[in-house]
N, C-alpha and C. Protein backbone atom coordinates (compact mmCIF):
# COMPACT_ATOMS: atom_id res chain seq x y z
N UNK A 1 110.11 85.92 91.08
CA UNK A 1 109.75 86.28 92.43
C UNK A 1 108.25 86.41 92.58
N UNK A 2 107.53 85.81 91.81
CA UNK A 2 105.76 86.09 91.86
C UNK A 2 105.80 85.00 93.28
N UNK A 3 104.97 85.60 93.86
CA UNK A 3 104.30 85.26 95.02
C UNK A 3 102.93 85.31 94.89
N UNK A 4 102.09 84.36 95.25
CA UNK A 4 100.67 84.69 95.29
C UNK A 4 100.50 84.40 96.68
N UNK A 5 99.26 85.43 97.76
CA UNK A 5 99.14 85.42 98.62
C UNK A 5 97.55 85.94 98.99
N UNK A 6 97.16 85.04 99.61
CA UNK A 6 95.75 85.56 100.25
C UNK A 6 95.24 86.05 101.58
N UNK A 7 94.87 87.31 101.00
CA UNK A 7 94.75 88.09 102.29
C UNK A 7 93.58 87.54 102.98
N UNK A 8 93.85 87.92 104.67
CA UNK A 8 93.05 87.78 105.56
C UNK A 8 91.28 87.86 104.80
N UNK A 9 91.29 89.27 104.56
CA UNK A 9 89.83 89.45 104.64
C UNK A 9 89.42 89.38 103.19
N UNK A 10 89.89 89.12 102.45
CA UNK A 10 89.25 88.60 100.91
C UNK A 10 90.00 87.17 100.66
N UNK A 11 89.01 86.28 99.57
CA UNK A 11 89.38 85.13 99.46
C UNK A 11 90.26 85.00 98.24
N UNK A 12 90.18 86.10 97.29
CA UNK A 12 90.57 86.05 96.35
C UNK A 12 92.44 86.26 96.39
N UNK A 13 92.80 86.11 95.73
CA UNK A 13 94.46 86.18 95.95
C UNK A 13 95.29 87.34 94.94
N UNK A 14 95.90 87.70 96.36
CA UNK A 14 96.76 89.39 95.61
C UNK A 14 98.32 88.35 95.20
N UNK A 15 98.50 89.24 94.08
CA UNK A 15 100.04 88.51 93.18
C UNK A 15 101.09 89.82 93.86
N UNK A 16 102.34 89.15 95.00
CA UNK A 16 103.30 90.65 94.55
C UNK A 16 104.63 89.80 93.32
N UNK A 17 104.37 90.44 92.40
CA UNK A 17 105.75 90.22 91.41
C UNK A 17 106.34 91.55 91.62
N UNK A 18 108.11 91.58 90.56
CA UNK A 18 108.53 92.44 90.18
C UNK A 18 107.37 93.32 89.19
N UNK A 19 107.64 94.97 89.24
CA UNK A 19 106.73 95.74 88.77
C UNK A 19 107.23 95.40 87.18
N UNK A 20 106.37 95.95 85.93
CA UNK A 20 106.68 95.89 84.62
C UNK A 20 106.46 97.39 83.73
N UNK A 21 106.75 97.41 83.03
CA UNK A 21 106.75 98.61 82.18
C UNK A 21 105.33 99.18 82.00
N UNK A 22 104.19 97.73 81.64
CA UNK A 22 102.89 98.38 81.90
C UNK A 22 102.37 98.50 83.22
N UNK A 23 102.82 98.27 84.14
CA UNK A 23 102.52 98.63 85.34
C UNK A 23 102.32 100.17 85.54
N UNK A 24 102.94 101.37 84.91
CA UNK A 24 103.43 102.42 85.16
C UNK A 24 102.16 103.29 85.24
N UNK A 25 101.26 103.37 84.19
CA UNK A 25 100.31 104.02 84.39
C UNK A 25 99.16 104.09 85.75
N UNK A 26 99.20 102.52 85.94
CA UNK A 26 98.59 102.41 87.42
C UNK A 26 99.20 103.17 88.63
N UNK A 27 100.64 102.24 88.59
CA UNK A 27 101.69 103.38 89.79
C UNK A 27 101.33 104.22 89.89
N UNK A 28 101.69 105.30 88.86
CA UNK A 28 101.28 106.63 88.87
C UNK A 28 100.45 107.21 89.42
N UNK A 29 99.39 107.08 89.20
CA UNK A 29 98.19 107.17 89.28
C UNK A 29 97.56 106.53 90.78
N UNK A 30 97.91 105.73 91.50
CA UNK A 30 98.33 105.57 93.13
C UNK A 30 99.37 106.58 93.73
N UNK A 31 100.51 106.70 93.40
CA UNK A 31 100.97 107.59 93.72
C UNK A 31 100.71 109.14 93.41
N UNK A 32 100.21 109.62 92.97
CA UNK A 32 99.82 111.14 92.67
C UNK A 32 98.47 110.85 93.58
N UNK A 33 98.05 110.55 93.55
CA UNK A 33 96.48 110.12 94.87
C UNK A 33 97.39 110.64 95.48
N UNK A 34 98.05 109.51 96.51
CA UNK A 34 99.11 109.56 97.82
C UNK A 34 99.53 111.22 98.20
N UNK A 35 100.42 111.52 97.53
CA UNK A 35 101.58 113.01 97.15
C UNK A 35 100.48 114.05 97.05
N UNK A 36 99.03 113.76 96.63
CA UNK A 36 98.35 114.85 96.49
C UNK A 36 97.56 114.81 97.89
N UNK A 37 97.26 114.28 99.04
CA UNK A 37 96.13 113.61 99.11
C UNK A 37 96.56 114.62 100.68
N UNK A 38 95.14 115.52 100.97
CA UNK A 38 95.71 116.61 102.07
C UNK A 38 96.35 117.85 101.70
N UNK A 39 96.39 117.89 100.42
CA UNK A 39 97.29 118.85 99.89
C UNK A 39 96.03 120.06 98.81
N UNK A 40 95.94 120.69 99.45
CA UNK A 40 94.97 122.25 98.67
C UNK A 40 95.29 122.21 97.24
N UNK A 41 94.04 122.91 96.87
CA UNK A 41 94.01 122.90 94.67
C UNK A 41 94.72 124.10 95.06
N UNK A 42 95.29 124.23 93.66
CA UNK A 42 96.08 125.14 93.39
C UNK A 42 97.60 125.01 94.18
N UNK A 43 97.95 124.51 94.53
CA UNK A 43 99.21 124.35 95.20
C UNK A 43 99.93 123.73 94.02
N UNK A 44 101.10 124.28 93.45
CA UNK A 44 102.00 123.86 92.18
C UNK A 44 102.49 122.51 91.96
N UNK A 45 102.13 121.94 91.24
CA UNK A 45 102.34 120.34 91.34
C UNK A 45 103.70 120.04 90.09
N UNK A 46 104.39 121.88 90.35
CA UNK A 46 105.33 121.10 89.20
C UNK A 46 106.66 120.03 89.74
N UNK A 47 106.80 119.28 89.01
CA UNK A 47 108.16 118.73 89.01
C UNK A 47 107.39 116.93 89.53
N UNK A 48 106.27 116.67 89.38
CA UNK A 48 105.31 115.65 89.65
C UNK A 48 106.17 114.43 88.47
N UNK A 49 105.93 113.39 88.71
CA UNK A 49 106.81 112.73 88.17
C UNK A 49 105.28 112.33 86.99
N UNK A 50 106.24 112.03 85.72
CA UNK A 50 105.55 111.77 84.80
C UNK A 50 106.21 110.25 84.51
N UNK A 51 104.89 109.67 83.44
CA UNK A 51 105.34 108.32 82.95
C UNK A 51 107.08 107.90 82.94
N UNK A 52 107.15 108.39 81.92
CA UNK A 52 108.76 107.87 81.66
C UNK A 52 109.49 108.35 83.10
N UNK A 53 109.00 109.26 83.47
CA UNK A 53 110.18 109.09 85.02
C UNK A 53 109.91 108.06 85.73
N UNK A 54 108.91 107.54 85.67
CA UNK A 54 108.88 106.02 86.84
C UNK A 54 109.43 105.41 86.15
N UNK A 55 109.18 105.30 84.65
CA UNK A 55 109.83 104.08 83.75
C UNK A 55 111.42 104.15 83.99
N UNK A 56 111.83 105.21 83.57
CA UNK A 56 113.57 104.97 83.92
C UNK A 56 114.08 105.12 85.20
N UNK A 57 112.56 105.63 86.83
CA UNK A 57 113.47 105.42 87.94
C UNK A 57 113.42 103.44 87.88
N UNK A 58 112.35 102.91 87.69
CA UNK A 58 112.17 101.59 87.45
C UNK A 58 113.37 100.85 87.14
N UNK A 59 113.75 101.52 85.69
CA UNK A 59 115.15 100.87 85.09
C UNK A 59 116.32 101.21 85.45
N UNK A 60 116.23 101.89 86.10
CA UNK A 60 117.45 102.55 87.56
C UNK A 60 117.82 101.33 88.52
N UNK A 61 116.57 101.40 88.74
CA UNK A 61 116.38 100.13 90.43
C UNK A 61 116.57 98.83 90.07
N UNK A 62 116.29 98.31 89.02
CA UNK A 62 116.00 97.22 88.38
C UNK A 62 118.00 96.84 87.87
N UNK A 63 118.80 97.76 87.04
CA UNK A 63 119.98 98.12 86.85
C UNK A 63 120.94 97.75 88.16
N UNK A 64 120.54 98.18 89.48
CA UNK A 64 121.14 98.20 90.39
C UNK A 64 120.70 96.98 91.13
N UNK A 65 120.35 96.25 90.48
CA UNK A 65 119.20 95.21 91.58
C UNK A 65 118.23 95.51 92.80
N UNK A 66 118.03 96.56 92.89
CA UNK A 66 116.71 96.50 93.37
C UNK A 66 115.36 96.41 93.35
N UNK A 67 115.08 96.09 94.66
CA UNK A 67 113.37 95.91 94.39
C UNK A 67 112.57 96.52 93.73
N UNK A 68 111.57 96.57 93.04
CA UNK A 68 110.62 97.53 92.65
C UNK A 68 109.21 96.71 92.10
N UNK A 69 108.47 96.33 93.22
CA UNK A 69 107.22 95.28 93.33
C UNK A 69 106.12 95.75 92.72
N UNK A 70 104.87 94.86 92.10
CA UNK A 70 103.43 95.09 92.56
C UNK A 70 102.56 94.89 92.96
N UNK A 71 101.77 95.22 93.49
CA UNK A 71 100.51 94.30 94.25
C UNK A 71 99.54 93.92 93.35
N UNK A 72 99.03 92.93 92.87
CA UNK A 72 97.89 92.91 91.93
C UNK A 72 96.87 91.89 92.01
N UNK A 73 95.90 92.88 91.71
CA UNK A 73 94.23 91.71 92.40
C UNK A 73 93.26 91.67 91.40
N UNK A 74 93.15 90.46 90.57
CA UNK A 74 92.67 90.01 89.16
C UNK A 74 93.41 90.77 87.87
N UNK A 75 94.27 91.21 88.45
CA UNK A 75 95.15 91.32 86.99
C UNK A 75 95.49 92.70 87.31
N UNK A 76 94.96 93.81 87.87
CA UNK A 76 94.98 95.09 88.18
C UNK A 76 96.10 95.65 89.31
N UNK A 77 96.81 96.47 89.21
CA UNK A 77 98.15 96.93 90.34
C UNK A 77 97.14 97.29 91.10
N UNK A 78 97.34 97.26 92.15
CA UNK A 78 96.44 97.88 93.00
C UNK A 78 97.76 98.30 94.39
N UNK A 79 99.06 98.50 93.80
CA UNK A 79 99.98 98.99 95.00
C UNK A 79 101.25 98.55 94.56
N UNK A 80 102.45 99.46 94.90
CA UNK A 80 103.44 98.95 94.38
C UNK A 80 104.48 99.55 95.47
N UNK A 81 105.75 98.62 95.66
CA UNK A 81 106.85 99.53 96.41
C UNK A 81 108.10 98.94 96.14
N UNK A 82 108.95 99.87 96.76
CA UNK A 82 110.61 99.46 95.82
C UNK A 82 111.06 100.14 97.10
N UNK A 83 112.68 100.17 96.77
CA UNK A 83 113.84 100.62 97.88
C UNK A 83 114.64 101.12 97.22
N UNK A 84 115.30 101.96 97.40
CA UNK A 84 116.70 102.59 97.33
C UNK A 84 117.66 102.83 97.64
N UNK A 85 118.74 103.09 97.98
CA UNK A 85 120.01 103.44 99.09
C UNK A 85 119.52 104.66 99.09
N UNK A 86 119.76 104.30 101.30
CA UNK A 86 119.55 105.34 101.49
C UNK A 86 120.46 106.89 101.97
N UNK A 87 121.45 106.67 101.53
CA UNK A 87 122.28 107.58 101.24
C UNK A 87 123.38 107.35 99.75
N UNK A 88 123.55 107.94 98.79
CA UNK A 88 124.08 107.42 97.75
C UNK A 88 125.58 107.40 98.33
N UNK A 89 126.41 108.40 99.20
CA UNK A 89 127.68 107.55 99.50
C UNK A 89 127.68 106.32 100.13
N UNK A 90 129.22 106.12 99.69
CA UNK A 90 129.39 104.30 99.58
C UNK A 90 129.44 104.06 101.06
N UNK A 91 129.29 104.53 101.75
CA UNK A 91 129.32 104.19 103.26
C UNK A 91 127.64 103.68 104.15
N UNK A 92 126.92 104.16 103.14
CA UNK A 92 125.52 103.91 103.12
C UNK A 92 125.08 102.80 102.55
N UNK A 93 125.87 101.74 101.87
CA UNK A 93 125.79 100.75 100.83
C UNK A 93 124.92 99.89 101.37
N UNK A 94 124.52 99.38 102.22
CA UNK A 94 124.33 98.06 102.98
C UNK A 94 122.84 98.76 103.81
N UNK A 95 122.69 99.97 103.66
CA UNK A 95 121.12 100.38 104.00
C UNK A 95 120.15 101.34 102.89
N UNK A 96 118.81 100.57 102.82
CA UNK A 96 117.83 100.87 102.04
C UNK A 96 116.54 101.80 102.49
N UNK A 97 116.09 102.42 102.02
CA UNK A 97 114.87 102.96 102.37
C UNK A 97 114.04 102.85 101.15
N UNK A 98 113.19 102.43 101.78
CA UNK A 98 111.62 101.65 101.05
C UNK A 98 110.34 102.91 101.10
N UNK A 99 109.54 102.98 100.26
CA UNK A 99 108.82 103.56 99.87
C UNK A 99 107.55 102.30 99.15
N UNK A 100 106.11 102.70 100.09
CA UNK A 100 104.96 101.25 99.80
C UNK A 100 103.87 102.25 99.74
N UNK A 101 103.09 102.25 98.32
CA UNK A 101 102.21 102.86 98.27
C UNK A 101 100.93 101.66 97.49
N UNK A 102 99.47 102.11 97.94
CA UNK A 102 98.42 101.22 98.28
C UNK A 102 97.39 102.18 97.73
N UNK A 103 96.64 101.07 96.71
CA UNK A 103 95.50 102.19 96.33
C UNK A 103 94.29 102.28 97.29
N UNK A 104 93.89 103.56 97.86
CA UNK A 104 93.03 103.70 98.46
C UNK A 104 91.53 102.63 98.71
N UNK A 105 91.27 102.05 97.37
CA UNK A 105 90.63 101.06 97.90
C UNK A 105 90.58 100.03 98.08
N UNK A 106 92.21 99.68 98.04
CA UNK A 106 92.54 98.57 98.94
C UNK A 106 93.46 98.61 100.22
N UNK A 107 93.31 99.56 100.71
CA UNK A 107 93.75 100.09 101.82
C UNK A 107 93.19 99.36 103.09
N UNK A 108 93.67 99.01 103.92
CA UNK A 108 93.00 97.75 105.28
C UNK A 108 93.13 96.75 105.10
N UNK A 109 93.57 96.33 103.98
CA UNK A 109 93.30 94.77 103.53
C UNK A 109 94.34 93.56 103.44
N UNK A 110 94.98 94.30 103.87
CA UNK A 110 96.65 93.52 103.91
C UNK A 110 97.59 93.38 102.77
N UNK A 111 97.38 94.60 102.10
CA UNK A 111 98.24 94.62 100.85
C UNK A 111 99.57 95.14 100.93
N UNK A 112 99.55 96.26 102.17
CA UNK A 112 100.69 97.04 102.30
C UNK A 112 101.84 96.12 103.40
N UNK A 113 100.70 95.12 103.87
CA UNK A 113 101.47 94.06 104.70
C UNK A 113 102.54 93.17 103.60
N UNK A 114 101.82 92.62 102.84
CA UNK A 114 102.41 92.06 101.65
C UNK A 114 103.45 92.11 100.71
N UNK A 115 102.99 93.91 100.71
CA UNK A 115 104.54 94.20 100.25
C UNK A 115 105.84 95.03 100.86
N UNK A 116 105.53 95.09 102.11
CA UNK A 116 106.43 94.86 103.19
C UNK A 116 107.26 93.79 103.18
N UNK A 117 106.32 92.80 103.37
CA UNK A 117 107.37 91.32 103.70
C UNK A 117 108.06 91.29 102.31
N UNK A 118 107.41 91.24 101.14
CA UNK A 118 108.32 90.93 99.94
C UNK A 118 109.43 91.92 100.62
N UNK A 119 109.32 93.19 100.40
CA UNK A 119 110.54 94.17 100.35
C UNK A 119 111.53 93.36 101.23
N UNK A 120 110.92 93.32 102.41
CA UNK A 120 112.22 92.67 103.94
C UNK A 120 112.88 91.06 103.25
N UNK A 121 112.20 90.35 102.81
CA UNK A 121 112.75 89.46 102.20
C UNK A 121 113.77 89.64 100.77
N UNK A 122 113.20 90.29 99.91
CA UNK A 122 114.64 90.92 98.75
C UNK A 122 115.56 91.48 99.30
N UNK A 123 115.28 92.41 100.08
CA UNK A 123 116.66 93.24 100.72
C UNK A 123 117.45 92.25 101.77
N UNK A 124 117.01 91.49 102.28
CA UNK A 124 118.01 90.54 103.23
C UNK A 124 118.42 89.90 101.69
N UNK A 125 117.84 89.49 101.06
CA UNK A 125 118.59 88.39 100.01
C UNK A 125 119.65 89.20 99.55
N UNK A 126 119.14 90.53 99.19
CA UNK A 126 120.21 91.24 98.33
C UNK A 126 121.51 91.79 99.12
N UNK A 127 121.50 91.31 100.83
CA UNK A 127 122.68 91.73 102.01
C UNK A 127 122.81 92.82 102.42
N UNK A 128 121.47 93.63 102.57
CA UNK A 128 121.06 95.29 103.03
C UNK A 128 120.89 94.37 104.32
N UNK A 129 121.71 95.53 105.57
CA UNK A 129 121.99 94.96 106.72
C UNK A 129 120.67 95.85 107.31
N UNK A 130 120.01 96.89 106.81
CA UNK A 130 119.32 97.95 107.73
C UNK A 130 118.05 98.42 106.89
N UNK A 131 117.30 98.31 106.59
CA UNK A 131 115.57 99.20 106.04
C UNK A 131 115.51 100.49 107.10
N UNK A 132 114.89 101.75 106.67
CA UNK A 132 114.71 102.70 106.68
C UNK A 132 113.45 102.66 106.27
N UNK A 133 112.41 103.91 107.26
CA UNK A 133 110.97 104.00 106.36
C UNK A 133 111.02 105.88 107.14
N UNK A 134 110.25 106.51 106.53
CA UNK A 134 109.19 107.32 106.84
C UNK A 134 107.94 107.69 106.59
N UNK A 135 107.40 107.63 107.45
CA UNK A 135 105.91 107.62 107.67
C UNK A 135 105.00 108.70 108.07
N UNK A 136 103.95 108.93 107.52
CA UNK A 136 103.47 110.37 108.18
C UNK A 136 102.69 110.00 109.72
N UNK A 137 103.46 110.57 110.65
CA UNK A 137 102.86 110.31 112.16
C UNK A 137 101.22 110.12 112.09
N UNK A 138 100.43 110.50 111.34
CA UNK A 138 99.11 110.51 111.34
C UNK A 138 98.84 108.46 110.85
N UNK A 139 99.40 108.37 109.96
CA UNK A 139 99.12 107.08 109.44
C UNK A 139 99.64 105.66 110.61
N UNK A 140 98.44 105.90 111.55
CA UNK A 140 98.46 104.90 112.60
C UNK A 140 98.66 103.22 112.28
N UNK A 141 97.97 103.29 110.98
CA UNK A 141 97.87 101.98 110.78
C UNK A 141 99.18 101.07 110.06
N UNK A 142 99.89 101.77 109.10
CA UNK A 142 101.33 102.03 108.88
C UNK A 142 102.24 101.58 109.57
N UNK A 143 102.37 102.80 110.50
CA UNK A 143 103.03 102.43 112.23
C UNK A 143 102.79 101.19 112.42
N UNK A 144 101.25 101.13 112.71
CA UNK A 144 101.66 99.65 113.36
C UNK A 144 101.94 98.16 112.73
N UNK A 145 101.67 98.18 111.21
CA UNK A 145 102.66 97.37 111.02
C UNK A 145 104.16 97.16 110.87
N UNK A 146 104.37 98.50 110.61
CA UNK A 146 106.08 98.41 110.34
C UNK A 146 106.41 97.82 111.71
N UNK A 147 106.00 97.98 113.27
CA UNK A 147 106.26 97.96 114.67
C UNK A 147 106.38 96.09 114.37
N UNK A 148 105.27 95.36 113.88
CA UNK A 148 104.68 94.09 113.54
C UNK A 148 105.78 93.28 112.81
N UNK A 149 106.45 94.25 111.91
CA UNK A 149 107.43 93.69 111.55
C UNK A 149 108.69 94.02 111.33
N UNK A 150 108.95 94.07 113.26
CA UNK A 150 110.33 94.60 113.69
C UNK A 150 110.86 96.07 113.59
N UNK A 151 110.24 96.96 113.51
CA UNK A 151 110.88 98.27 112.96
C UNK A 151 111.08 98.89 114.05
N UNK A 152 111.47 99.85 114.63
CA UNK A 152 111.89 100.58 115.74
C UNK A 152 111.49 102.10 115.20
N UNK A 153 110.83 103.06 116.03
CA UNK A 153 110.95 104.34 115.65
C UNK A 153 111.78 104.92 116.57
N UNK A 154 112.74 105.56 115.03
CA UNK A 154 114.18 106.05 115.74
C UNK A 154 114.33 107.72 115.26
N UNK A 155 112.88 108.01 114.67
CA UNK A 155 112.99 109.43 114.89
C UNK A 155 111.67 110.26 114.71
N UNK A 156 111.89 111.49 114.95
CA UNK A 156 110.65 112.28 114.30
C UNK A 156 110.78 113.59 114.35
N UNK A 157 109.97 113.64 112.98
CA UNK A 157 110.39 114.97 112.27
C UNK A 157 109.11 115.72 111.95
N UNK A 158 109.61 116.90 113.38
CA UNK A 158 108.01 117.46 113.79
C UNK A 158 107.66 118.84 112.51
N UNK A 159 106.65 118.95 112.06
CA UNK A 159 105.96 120.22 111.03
C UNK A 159 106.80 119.80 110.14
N UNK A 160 107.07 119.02 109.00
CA UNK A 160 107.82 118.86 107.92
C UNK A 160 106.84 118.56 106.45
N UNK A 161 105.82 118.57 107.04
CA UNK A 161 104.64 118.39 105.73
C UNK A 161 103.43 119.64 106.23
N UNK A 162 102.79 120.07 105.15
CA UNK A 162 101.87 121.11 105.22
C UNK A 162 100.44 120.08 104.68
N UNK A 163 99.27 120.05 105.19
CA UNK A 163 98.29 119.17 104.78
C UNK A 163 97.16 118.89 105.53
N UNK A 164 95.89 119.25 104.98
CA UNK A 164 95.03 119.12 105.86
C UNK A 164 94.89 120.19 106.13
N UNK A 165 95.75 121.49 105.73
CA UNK A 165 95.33 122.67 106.79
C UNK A 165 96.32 122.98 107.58
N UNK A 166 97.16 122.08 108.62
CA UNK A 166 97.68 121.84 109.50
C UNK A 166 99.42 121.31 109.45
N UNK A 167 99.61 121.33 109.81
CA UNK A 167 101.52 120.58 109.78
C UNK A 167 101.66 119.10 110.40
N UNK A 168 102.29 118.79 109.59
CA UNK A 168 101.84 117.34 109.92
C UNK A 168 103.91 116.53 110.32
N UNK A 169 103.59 116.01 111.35
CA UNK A 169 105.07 115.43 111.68
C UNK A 169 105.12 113.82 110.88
N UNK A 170 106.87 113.43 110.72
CA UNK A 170 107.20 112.18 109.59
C UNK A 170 107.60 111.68 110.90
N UNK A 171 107.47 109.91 110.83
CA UNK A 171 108.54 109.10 112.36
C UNK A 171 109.57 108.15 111.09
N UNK A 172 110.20 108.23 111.43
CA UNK A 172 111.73 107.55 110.52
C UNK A 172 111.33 106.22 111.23
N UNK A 173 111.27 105.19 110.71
CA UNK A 173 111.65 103.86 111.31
C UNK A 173 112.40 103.15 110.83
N UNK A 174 112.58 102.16 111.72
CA UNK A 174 114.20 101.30 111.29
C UNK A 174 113.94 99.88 111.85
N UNK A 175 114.66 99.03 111.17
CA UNK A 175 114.97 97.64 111.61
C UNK A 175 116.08 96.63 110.98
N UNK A 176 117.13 96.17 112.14
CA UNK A 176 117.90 95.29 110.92
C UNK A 176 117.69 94.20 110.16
N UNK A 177 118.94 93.80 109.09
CA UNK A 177 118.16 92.50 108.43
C UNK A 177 119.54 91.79 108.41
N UNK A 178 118.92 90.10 108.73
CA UNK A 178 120.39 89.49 108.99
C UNK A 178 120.99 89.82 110.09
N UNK A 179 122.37 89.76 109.62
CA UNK A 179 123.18 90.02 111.52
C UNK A 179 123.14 91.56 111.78
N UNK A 180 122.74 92.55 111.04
CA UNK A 180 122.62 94.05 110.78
C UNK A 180 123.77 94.43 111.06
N UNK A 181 123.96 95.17 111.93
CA UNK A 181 124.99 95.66 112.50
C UNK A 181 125.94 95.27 113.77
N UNK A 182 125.52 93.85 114.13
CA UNK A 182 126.50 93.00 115.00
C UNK A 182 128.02 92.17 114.15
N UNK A 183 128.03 92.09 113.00
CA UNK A 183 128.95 92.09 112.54
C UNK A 183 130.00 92.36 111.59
N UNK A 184 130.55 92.99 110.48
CA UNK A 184 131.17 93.38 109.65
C UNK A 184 130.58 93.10 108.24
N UNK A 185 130.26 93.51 107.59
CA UNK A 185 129.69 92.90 105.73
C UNK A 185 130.91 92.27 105.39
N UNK A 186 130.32 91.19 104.24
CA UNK A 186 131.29 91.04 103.53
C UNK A 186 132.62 91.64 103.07
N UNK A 187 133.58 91.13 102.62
CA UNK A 187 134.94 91.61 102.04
C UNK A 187 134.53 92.80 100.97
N UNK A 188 133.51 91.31 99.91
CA UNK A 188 133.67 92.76 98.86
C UNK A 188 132.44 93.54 98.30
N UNK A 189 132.40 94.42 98.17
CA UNK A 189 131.88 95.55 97.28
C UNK A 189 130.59 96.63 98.68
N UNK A 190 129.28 95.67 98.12
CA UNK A 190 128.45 96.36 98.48
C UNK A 190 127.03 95.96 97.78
N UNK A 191 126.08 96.58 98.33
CA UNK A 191 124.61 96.14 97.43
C UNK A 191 124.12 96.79 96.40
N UNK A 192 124.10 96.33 95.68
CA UNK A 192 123.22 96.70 94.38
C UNK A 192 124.15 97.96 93.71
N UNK A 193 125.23 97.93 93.61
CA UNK A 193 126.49 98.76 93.06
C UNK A 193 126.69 98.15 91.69
């Protein structure tokens, strides 16, 4: 699934593949930025995911067939995102919620665009009728791509983060994939079961 793709405003070309085992230290390390980022010293950072927890949520997702991408620019992750079901009962089977995180300094640049589309493209392949996102209402730019590529905001969830000082509201967005919900799934099973 390597894709090479060149963004708008650099000439050079971002790779999204499936993520790899050495990928993990980078992830990390984007994500704890992210999870920390607005958030006061001293505020308890236990239960923060360490190496081997990405490694075996990785081999979780990977187990179940799902996505779990990276963005990379001369050899370096510079962003990674994956999906999950988004409810683990089986009645939830056929919808995902995605999670796309971007290292700050490649942020604007069309990376988080990039691995958007990968995600929307695996999950239709893999017969997820519905994507799920949440987003922190502040992250305008976010918004407006998910809007860019089809998403609907179908909720919001006001004071649910503390940051900045201030309370900060999440918007749930949504969009289908395939016939979504105009016609019945397949006979059998379900995705990534």
């Amino acid at each position: 699934m390597d894709s090479a793709i060149t963004p708008q405003r650099d000439q050079e070309t971002v790779v999204i593949r499936p993520s790899r085992d050495a990928d993990v230290d980078a992830m990390l390390a984007i994500y704890r930025s992210h999870i920390r980022r607005g958030v006061e010293n001293g505020v308890d950072s236990a239960g923060m995911a360490e190496p081997d927890d990405l490694r075996q949520r990785r081999k979780n997702l990977y187990n179940h067939r799902l996505p779990h991408l990276a963005a990379t620019f001369r050899g370096e992750v510079i962003g990674y995102a994956y999906v999950v079901h988004f409810r683990k009962r089986p009645a939830y089977r056929y919808t995902a919620k995605h999670s796309i995180y971007v290292h700050h300094e490649h942020q604007g640049r069309g990376v988080g665009r990039l691995l958007l589309q990968a995600l929307i493209d695996a999950c239709a392949a893999a017969g997820f009728r519905q994507m799920i996102g949440y987003i922190d209402a502040d992250n305008t730019a976010s918004l407006a791509i998910h809007e860019k590529f089809g998403f609907a905001r179908v909720g919001h969830l006001p004071g649910v983060a503390f940051r900045y000082g201030r309370w900060a509201d999440t918007v749930m967005v949504q969009r289908s994939l395939g016939p979504g919900a105009t016609e019945p799934p397949p006979a059998a099973g379900g995705v990534g079961r």
